[in-house]
PDB file of N, CA and C in Angstrom:
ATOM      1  N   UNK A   1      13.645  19.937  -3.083  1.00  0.00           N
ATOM      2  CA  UNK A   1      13.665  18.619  -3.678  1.00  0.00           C
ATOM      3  C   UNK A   1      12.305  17.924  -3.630  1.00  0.00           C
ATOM      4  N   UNK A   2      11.105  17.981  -2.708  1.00  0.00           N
ATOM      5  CA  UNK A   2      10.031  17.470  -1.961  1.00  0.00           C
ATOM      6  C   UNK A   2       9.473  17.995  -3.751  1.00  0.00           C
ATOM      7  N   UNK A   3       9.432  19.349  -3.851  1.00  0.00           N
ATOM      8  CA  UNK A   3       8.522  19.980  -4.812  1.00  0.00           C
ATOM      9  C   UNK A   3       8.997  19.046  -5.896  1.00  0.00           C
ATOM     10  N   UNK A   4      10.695  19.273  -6.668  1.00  0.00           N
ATOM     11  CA  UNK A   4      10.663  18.429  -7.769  1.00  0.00           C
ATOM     12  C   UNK A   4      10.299  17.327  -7.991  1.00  0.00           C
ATOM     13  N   UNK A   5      10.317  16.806  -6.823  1.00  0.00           N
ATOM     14  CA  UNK A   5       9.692  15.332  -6.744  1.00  0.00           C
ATOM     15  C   UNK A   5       8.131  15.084  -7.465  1.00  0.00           C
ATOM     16  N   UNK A   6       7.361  16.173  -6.591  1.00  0.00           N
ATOM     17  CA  UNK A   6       5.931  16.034  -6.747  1.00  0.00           C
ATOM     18  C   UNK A   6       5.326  16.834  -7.857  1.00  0.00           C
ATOM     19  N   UNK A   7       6.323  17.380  -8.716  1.00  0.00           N
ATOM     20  CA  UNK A   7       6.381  17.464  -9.958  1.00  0.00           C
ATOM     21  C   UNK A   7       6.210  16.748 -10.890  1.00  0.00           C
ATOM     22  N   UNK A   8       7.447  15.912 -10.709  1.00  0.00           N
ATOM     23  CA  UNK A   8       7.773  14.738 -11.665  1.00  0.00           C
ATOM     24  C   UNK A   8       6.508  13.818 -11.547  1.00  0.00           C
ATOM     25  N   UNK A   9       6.154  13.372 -10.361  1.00  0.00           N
ATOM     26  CA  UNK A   9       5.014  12.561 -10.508  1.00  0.00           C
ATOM     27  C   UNK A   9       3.777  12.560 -11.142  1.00  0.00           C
ATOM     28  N   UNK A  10       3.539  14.429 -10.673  1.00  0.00           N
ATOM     29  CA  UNK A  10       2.217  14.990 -10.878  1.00  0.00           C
ATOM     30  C   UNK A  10       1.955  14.600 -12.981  1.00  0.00           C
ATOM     31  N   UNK A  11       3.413  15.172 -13.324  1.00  0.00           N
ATOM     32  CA  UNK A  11       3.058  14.627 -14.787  1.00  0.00           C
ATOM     33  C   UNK A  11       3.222  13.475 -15.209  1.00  0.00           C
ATOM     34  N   UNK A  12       4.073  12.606 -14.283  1.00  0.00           N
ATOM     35  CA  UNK A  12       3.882  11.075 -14.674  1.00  0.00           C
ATOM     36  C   UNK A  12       2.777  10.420 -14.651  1.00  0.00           C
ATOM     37  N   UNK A  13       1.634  10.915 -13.983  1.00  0.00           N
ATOM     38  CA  UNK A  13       0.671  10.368 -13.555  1.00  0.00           C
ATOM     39  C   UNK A  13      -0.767  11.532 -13.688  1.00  0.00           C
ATOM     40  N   UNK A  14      -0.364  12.267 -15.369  1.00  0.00           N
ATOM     41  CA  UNK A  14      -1.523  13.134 -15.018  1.00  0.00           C
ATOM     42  C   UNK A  14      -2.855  12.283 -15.722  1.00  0.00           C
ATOM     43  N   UNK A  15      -2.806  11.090 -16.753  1.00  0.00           N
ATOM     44  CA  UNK A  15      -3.744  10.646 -17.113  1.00  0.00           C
ATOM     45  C   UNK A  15      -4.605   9.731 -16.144  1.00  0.00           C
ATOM     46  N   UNK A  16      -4.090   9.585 -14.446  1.00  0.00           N
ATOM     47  CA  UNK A  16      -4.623   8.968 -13.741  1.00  0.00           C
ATOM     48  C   UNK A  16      -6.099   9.820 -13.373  1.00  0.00           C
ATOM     49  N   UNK A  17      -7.025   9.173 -12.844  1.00  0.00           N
ATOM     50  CA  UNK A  17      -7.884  10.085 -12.233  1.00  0.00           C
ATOM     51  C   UNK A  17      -7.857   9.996 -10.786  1.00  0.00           C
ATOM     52  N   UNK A  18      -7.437  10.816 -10.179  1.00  0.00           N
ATOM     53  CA  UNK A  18      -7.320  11.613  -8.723  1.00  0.00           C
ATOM     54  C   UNK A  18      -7.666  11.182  -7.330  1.00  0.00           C
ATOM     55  N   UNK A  19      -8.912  10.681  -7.642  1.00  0.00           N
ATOM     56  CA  UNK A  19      -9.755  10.273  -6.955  1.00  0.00           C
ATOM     57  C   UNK A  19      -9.466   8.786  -6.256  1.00  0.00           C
ATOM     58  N   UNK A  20      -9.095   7.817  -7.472  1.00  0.00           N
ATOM     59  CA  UNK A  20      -8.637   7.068  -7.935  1.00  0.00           C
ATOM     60  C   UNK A  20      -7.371   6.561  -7.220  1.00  0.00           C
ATOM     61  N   UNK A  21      -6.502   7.790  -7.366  1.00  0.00           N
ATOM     62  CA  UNK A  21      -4.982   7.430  -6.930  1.00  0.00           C
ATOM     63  C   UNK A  21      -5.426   7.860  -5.328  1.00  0.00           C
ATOM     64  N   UNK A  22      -5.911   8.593  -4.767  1.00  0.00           N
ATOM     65  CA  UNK A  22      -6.286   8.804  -3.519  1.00  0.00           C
ATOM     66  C   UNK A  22      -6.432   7.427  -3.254  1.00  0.00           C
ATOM     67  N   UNK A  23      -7.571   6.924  -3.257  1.00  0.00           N
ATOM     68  CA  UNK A  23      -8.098   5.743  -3.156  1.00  0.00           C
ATOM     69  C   UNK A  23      -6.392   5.017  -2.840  1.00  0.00           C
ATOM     70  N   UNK A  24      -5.516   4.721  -3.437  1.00  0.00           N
ATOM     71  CA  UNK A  24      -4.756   3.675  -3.117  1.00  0.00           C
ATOM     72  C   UNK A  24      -3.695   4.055  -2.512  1.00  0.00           C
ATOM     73  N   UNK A  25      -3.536   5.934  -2.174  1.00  0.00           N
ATOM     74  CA  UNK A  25      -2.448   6.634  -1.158  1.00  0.00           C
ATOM     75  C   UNK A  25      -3.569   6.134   0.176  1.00  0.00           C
ATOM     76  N   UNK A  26      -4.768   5.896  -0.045  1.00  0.00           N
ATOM     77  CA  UNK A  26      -5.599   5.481   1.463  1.00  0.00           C
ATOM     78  C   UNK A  26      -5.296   3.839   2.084  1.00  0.00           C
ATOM     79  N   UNK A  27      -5.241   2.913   0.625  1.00  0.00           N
ATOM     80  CA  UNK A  27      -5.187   1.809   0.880  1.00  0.00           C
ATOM     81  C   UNK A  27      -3.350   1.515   1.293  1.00  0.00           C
ATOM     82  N   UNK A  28      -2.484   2.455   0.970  1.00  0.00           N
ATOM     83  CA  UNK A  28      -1.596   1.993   1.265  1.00  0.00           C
ATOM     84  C   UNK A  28      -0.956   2.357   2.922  1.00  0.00           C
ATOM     85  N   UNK A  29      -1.951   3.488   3.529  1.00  0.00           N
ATOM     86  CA  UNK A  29      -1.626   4.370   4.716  1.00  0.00           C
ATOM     87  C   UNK A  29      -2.538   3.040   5.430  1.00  0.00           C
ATOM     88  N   UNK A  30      -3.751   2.702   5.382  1.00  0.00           N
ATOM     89  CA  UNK A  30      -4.388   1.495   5.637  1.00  0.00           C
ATOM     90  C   UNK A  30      -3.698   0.272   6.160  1.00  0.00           C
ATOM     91  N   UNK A  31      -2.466  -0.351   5.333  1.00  0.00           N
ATOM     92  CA  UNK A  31      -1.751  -1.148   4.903  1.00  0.00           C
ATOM     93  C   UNK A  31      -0.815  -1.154   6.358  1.00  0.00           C
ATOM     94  N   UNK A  32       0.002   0.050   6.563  1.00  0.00           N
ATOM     95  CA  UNK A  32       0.712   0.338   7.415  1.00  0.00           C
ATOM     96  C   UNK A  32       0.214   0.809   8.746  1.00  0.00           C
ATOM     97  N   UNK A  33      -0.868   1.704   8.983  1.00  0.00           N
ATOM     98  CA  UNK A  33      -1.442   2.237  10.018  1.00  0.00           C
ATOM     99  C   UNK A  33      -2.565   1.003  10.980  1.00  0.00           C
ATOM    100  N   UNK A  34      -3.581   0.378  10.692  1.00  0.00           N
ATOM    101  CA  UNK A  34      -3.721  -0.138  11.027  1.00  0.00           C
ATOM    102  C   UNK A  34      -3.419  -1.232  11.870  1.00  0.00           C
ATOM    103  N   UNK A  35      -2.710  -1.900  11.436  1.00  0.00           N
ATOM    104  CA  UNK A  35      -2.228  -3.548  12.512  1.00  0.00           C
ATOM    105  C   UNK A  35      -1.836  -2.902  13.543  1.00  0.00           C
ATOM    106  N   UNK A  36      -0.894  -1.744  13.202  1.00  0.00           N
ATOM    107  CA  UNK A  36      -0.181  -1.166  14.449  1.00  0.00           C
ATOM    108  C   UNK A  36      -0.867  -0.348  15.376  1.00  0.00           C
ATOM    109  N   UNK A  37      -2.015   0.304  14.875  1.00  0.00           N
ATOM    110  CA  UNK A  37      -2.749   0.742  15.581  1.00  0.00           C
ATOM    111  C   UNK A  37      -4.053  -0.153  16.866  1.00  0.00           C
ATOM    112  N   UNK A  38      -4.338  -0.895  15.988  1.00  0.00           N
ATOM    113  CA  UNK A  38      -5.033  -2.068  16.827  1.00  0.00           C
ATOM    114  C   UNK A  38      -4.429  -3.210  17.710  1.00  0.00           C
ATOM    115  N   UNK A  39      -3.188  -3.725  17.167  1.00  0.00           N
ATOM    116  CA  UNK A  39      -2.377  -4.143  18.061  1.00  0.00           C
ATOM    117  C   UNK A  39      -2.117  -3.316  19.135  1.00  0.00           C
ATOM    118  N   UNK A  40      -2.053  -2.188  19.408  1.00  0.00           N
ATOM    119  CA  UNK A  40      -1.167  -1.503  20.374  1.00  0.00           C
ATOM    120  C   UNK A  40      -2.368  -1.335  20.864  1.00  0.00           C
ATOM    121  N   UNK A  41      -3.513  -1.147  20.724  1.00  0.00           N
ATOM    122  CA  UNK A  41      -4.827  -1.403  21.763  1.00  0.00           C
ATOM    123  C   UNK A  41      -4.558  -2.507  22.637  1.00  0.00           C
ATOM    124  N   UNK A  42      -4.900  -3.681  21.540  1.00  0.00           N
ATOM    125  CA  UNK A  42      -5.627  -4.734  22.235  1.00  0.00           C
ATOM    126  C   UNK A  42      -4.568  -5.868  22.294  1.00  0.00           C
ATOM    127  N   UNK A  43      -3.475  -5.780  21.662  1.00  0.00           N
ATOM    128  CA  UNK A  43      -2.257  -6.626  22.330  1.00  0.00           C
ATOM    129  C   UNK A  43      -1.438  -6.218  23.403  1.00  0.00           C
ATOM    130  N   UNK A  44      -1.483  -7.141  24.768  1.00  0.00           N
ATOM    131  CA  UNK A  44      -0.533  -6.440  25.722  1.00  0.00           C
ATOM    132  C   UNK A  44       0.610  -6.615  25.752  1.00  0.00           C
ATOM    133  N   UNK A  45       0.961  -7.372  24.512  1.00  0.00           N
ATOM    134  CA  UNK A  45       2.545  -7.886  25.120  1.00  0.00           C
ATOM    135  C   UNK A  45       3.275  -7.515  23.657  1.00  0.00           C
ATOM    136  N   UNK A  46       3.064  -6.129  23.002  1.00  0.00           N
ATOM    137  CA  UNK A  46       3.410  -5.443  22.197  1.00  0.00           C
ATOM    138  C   UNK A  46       4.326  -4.861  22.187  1.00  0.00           C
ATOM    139  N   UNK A  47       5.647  -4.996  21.230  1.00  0.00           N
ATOM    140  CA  UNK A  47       7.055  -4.549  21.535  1.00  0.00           C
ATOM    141  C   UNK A  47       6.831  -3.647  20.446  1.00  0.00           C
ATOM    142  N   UNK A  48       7.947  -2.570  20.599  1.00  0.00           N
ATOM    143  CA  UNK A  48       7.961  -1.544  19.602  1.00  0.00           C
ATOM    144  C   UNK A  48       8.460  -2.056  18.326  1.00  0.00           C
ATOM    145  N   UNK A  49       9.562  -2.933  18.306  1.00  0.00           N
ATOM    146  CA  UNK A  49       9.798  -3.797  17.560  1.00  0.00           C
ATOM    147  C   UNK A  49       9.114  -4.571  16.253  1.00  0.00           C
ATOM    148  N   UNK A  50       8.377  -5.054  17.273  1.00  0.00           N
ATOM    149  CA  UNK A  50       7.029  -5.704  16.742  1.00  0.00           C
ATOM    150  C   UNK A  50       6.358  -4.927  15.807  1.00  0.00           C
ATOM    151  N   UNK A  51       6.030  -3.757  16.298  1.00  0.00           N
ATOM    152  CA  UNK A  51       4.833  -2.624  16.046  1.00  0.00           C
ATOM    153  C   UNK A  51       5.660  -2.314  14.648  1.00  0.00           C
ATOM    154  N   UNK A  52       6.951  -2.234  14.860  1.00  0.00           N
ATOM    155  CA  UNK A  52       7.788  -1.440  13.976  1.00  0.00           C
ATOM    156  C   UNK A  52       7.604  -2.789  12.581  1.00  0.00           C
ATOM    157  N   UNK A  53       8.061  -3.495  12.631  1.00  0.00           N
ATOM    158  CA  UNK A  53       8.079  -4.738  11.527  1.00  0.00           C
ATOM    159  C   UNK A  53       6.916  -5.089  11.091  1.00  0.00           C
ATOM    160  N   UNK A  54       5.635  -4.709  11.799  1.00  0.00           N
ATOM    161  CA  UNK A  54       4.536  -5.140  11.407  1.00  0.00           C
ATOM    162  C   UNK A  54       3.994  -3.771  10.448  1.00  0.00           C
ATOM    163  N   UNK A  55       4.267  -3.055  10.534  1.00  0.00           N
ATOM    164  CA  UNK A  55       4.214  -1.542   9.785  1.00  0.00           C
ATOM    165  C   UNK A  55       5.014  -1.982   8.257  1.00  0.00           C
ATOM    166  N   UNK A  56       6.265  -2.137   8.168  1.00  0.00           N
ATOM    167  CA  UNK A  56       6.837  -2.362   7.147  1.00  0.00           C
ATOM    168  C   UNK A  56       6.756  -3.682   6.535  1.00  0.00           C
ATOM    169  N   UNK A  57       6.012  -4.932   6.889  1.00  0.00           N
ATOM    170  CA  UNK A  57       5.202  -5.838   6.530  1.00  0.00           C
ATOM    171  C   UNK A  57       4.412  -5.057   5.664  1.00  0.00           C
ATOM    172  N   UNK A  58       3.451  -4.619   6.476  1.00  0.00           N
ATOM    173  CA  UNK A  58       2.190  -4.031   5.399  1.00  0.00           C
ATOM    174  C   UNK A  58       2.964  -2.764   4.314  1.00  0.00           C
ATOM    175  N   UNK A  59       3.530  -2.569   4.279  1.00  0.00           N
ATOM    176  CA  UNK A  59       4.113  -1.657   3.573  1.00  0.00           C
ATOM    177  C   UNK A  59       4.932  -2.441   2.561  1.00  0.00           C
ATOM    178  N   UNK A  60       5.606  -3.230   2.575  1.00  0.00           N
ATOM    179  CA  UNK A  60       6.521  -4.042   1.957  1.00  0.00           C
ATOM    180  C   UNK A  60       5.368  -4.922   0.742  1.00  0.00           C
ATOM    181  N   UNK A  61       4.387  -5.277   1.221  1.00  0.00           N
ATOM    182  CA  UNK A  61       3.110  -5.976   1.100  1.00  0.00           C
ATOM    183  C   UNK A  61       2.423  -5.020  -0.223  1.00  0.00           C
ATOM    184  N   UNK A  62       1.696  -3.972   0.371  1.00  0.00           N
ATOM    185  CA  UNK A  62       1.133  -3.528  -0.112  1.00  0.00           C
ATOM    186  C   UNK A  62       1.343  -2.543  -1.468  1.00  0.00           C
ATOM    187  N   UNK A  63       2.568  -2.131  -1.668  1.00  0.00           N
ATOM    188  CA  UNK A  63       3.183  -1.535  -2.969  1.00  0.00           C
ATOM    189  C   UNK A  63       3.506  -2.519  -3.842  1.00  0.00           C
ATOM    190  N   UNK A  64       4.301  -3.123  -3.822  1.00  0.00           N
ATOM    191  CA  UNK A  64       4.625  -4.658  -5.013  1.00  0.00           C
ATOM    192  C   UNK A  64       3.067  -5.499  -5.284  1.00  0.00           C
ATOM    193  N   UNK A  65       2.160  -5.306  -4.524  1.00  0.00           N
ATOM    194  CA  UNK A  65       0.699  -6.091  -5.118  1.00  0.00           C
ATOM    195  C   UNK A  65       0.209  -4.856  -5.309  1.00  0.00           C
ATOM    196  N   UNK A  66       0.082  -3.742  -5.556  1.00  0.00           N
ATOM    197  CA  UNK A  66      -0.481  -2.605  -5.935  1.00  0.00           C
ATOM    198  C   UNK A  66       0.394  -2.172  -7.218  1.00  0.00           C
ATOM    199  N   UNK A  67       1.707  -2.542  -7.763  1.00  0.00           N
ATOM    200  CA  UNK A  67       2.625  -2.544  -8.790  1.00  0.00           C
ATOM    201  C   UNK A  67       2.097  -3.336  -9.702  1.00  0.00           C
ATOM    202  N   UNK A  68       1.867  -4.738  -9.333  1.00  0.00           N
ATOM    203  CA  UNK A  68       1.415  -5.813  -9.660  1.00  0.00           C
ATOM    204  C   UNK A  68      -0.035  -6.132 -10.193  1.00  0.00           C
ATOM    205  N   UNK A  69      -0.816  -5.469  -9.788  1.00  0.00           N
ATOM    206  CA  UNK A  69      -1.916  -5.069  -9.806  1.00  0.00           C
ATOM    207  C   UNK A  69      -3.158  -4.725 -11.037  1.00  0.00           C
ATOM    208  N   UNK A  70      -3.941  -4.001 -11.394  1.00  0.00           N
ATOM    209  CA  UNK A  70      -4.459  -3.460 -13.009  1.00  0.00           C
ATOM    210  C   UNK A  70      -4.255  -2.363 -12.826  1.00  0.00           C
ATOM    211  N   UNK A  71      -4.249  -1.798 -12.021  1.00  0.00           N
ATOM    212  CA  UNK A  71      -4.332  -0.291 -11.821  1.00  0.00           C
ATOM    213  C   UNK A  71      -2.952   0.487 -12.458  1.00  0.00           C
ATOM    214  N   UNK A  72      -1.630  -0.234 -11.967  1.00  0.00           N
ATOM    215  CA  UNK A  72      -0.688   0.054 -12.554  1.00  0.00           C
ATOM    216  C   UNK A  72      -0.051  -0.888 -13.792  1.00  0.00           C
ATOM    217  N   UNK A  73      -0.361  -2.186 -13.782  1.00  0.00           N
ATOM    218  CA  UNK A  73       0.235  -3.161 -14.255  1.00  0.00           C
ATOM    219  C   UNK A  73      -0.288  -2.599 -15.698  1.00  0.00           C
ATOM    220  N   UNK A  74      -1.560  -2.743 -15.712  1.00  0.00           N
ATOM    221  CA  UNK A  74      -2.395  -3.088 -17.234  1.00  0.00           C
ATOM    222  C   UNK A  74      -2.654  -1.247 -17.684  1.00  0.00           C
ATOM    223  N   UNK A  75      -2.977  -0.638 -16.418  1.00  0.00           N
ATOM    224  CA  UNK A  75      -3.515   1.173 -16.932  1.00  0.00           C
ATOM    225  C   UNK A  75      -2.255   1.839 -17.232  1.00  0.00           C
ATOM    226  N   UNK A  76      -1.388   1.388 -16.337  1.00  0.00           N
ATOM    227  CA  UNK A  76      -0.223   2.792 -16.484  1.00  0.00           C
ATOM    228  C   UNK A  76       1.054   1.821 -17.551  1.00  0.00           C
ATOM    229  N   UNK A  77       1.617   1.036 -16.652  1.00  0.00           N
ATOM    230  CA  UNK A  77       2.108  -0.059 -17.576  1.00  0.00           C
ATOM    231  C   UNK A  77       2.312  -0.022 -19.009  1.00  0.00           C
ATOM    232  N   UNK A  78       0.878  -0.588 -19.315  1.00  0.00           N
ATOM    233  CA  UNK A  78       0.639  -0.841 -20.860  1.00  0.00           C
ATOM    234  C   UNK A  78       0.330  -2.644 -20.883  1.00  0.00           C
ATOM    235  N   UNK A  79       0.912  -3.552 -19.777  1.00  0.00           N
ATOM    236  CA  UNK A  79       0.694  -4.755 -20.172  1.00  0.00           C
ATOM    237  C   UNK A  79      -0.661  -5.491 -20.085  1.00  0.00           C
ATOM    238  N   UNK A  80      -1.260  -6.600 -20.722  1.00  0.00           N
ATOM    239  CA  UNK A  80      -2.364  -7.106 -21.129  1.00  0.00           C
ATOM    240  C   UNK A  80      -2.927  -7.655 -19.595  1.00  0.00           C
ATOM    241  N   UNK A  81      -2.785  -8.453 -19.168  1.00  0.00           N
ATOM    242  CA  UNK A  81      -3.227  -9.071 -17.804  1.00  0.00           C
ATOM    243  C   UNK A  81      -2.470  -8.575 -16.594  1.00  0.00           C
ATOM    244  N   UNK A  82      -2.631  -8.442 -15.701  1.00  0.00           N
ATOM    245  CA  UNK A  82      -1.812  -7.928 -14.645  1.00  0.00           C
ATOM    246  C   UNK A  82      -1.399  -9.230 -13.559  1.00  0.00           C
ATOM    247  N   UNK A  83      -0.432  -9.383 -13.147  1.00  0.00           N
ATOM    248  CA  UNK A  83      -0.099 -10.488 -11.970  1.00  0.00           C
ATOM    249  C   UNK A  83      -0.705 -11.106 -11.061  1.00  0.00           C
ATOM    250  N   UNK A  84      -1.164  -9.458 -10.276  1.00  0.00           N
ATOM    251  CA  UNK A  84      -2.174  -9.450  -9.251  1.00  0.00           C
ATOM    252  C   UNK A  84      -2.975  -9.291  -9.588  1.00  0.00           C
ATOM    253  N   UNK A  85      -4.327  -9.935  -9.418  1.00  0.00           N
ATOM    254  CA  UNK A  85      -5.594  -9.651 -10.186  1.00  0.00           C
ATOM    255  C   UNK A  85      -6.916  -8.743  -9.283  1.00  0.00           C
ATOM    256  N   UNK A  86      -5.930  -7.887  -7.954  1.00  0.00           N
ATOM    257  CA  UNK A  86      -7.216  -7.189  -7.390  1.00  0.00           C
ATOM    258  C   UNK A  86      -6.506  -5.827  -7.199  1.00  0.00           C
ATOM    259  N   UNK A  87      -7.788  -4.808  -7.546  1.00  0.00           N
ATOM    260  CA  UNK A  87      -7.165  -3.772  -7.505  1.00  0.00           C
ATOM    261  C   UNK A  87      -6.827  -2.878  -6.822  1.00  0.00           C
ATOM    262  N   UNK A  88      -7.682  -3.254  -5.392  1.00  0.00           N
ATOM    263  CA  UNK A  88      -7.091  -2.706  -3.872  1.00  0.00           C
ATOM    264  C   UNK A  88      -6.741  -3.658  -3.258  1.00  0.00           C
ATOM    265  N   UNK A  89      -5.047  -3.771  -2.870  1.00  0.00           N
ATOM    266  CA  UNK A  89      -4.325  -5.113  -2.434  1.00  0.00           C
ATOM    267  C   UNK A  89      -4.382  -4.762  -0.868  1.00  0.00           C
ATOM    268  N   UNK A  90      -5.063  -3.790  -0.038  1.00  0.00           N
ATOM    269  CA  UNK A  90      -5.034  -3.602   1.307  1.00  0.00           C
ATOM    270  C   UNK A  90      -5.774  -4.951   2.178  1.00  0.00           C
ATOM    271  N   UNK A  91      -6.538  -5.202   1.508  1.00  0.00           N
ATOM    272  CA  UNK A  91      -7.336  -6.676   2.354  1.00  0.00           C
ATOM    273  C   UNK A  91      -6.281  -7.739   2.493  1.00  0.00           C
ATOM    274  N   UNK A  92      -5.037  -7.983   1.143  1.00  0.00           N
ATOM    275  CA  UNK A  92      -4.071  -8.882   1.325  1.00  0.00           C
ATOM    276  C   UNK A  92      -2.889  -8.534   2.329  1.00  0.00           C
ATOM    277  N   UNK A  93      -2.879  -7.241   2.265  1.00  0.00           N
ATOM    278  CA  UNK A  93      -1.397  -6.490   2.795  1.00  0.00           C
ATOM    279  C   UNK A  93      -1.814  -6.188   4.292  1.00  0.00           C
ATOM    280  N   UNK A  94      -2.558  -5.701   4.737  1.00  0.00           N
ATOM    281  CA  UNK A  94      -3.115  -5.898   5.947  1.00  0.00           C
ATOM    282  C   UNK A  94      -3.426  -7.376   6.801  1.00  0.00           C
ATOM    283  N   UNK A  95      -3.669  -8.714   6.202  1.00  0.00           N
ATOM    284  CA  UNK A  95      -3.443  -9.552   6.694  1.00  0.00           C
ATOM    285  C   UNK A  95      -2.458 -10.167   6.751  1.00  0.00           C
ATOM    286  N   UNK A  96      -1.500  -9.754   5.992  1.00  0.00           N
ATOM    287  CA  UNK A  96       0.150 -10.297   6.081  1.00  0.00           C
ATOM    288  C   UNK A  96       0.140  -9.252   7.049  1.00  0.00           C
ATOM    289  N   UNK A  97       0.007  -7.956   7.456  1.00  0.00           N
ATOM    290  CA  UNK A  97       0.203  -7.895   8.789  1.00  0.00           C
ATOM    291  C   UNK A  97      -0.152  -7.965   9.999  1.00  0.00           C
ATOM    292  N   UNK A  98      -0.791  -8.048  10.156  1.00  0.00           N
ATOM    293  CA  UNK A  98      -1.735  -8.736  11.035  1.00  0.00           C
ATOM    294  C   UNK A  98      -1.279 -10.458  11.570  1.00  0.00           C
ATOM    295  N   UNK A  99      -0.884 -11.258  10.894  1.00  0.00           N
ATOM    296  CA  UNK A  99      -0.748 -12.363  11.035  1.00  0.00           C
ATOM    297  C   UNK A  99       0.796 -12.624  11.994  1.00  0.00           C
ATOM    298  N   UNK A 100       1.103 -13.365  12.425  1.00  0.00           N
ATOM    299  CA  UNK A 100       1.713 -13.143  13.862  1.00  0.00           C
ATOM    300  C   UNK A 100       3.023 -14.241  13.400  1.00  0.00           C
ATOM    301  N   UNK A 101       4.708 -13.170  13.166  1.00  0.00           N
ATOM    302  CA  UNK A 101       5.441 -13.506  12.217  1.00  0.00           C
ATOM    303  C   UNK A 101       6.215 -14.699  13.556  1.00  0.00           C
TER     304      UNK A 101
END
């Protein structure tokens, strides 16, 4: 099923360039990996909990403003202006997690 999956995509998305879509499989691992990683350094009073919700913050965050976005909104899409007007939303999605709910 993993394969048909990455099938279907591979041709949904063959006019993307590669490089490109990397770029925002980085910004979205970014999105999620981070807070939780630095919190669990340098916060001591870090619940797994915490760690856990602050992960799916940035995750929750970072796909709907990356949907929203030009990259998909206006390139893949087809529509004229896009919602979100930046095209790596990790600087936004990372400070929604980061920020202390």
């Amino acid at each position: 099923m993993p394969g048909a999956r990455a099938i279907f995509l591979g041709a949904l998305f063959e006019t993307q360039n590669v490089a490109f879509m990397v770029g925002l499989a980085f910004a979205i691992a970014t999105s999620i990996n981070s807070p939780v990683l630095f919190l669990s350094m340098y916060r001591r009073r870090l619940i797994t909990w915490g760690a856990f919700l602050r992960g799916f913050l940035g995750l929750f965050t970072a796909v709907p403003l990356m949907i929203l976005g030009p990259t998909a909104w206006v390139d893949f899409l087809g529509h004229y202006t896009p919602v979100f007007p930046y095209k790596y939303p990790a600087l936004f999605s990372m400070t929604m997690a980061f920020t202390r709910l």
